[in-house]
Structure formats: C-alpha cells, structure tokens
Protein backbone atom coordinates (compact mmCIF):
# COMPACT_ATOMS: atom_id res chain seq x y z
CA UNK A 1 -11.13 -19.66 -0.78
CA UNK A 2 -10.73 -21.42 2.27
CA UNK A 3 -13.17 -20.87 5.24
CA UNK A 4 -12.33 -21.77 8.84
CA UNK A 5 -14.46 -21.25 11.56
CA UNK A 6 -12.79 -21.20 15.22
CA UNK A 7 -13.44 -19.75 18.61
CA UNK A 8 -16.70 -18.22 17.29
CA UNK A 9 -18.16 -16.02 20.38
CA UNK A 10 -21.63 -16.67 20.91
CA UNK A 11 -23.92 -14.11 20.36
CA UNK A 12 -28.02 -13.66 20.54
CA UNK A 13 -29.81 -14.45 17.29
CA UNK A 14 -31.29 -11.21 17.30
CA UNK A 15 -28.26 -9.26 17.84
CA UNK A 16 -26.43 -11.48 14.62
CA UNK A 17 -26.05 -8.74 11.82
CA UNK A 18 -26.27 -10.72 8.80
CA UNK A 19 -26.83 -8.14 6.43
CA UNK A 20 -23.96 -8.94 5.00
CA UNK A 21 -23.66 -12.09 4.09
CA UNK A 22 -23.89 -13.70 0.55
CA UNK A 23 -26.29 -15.91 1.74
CA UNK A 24 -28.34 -15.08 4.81
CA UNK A 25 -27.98 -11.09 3.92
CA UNK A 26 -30.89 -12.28 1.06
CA UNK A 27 -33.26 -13.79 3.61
CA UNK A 28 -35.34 -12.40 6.14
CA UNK A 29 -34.97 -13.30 9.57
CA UNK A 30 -37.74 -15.38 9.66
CA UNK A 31 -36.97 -17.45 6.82
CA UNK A 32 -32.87 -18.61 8.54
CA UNK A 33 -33.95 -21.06 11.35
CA UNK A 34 -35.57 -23.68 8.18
CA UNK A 35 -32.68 -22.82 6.06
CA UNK A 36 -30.06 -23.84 8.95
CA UNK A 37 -32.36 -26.19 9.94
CA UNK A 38 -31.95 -28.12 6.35
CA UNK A 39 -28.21 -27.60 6.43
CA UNK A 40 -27.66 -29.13 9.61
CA UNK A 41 -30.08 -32.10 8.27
CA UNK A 42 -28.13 -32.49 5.16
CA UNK A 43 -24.51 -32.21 7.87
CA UNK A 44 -26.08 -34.84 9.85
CA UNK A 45 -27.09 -37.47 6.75
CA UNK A 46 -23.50 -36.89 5.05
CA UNK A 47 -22.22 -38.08 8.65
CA UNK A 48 -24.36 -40.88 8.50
CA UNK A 49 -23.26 -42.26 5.19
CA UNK A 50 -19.61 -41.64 5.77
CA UNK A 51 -19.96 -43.25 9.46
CA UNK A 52 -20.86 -46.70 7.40
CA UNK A 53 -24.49 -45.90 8.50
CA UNK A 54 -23.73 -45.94 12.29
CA UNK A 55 -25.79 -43.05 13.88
CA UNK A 56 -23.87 -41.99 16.53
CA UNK A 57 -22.75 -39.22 14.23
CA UNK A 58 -25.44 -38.39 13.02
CA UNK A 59 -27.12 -38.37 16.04
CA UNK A 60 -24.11 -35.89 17.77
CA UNK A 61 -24.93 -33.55 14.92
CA UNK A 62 -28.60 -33.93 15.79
CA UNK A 63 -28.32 -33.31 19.59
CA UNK A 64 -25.69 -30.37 18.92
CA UNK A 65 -28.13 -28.08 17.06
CA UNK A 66 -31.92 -29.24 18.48
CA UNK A 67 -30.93 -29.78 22.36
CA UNK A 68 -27.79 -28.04 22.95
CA UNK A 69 -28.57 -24.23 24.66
CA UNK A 70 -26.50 -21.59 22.29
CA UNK A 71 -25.65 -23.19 19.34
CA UNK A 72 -28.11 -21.34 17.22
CA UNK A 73 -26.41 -18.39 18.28
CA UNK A 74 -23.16 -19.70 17.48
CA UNK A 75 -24.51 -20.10 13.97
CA UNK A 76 -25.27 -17.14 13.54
CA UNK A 77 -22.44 -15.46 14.87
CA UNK A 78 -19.90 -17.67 12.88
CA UNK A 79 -22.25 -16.48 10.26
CA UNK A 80 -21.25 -12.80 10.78
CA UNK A 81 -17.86 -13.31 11.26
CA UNK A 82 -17.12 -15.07 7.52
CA UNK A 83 -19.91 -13.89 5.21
CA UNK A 84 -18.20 -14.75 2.20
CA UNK A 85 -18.36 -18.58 3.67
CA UNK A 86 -21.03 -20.95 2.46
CA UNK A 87 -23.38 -21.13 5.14
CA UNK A 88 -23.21 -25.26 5.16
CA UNK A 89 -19.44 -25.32 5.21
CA UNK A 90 -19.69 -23.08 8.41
CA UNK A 91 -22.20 -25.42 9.85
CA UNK A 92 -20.07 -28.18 8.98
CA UNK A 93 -17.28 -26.94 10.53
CA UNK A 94 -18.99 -26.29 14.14
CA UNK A 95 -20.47 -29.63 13.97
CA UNK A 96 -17.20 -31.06 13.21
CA UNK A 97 -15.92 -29.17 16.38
CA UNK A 98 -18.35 -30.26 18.68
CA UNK A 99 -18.78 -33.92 17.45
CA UNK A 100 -15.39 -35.13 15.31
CA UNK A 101 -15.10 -36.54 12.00
C-alpha cells in the first residue's frame, strides 16, 4: 500500500476522530501528542543523517511541528483522512511538504 498525504484541511485536535485508525484508534487522547512527538523526533534525526549531518533539515522539521501554529492539527487530520497509513509515514510526508527532501 501506498500512502500519500496532500492538501490535508486543518482541523482542531479535539475535533480529529481517530477512532479509527490502526494506530492512534488504540491510544487515548492523552497519550498522541508524546507519540507524534517521538515520530517527528525520529523524522527530524533521519533528516539529519541523510542531510550529511547539516541541521538545517533537521532543524525545518523541528520548527514545523514545535513553533509553527496548526500543524498539530494537521496531524491529526491527515491522521483521519488515511487510517490505514503508518502514522510516521504521514508525518513524514507533511514534513517533507513543508521543508523538502
């Protein structure tokens, strides 16, 4: 299966109904913000070793998620919209749109 994430409207946290997915439909609400939190960490040290340990990638991926209003929401909507996806390779892929290869 291939996932692609695109255009994902953003959407409140609260209002993300992720009951469905493989992943976060397991979790309880609570318990998501550490979980993306790790993905995006591992997504911003695979940029970092790939980028011949220059940080500007890393440091995109970084400033996306912790600083950027709405991306959290994003996540969580993309999320919703492809819950068979794994959650990192939807992270990856609106990281990769917001900060390149």
């Amino acid at each position: 299966m291939i996932c692609l994430v695109a255009g994902v409207p953003l959407a409140h946290a609260a209002d993300a109904d992720l009951s469905k997915h493989s992943m976060m439909g397991r979790m309880k609400p609570a318990e998501w913000y550490p979980f993306v939190a790790g993905i995006v960490e591992g997504v911003a040290f695979h940029r970092y070793t790939v980028g011949n340990k220059d940080a500007a990638g890393m440091n995109c991926v970084y400033d996306w998620f912790y600083k950027e209003a709405g991306t959290l929401d994003a996540i969580y909507s993309a999320f919703g919209k492809y819950p068979a996806c794994p959650p990192a390779a939807v992270v990856a892929a609106l990281a990769k749109r917001k900060c390149g290869e």
